[in-house]
Protein backbone atom coordinates (compact mmCIF):
# COMPACT_ATOMS: atom_id res chain seq x y z
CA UNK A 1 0.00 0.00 0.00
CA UNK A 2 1.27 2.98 -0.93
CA UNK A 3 2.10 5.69 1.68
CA UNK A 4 -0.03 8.66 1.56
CA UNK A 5 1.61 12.21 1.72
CA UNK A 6 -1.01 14.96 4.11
CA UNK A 7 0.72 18.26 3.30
CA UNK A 8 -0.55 21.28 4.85
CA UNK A 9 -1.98 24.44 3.64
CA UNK A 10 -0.58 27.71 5.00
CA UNK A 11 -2.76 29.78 7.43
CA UNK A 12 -5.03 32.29 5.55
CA UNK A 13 -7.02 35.15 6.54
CA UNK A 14 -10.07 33.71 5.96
CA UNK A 15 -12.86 34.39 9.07
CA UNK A 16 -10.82 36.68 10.34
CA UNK A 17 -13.29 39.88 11.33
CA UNK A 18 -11.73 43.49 11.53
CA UNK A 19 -13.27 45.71 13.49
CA UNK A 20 -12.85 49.48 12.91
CA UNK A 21 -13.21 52.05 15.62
CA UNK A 22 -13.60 55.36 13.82
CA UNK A 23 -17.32 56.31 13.55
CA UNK A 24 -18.98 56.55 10.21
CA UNK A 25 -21.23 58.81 9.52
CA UNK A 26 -24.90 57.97 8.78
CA UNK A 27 -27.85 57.30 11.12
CA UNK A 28 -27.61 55.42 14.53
CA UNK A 29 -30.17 53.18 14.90
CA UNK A 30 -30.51 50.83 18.12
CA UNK A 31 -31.47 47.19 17.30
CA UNK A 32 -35.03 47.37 18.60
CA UNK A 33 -35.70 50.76 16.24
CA UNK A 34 -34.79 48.01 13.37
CA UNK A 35 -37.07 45.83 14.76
CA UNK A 36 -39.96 48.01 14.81
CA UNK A 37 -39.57 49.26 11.12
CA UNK A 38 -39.57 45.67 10.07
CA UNK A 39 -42.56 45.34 11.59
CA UNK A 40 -44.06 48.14 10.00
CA UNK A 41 -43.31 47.51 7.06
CA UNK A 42 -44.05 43.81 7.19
CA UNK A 43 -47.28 45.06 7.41
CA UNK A 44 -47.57 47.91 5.29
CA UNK A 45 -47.37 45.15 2.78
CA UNK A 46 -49.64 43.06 3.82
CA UNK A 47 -52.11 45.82 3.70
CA UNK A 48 -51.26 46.54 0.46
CA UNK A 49 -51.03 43.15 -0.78
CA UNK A 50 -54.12 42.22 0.54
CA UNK A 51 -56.19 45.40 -0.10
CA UNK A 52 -56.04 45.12 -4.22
């Protein structure tokens, strides 16, 4: 049986996550004022889905 070679791949960057701590401009939204727009507009659609 022939001898089988396992040869290694270098380390990559791959998953690596950078995290940047200079503010960006734009709006500042808190996770529960996402939330509550989904919502909203979950169900704007419905309404208009279901109103035609």
């Amino acid at each position: 049986m022939a001898k089988k070679d396992k040869k290694t791949l270098p380390p990559s960057g791959a998953g690596l996550v950078r995290y940047f701590e200079e503010e960006t401009r734009g709006p500042k939204l808190s996770p529960e004022q996402v939330v509550v727009m989904t919502v909203i507009l979950a169900i704007f659609c419905l309404a208009l889905h279901f109103s035609a």
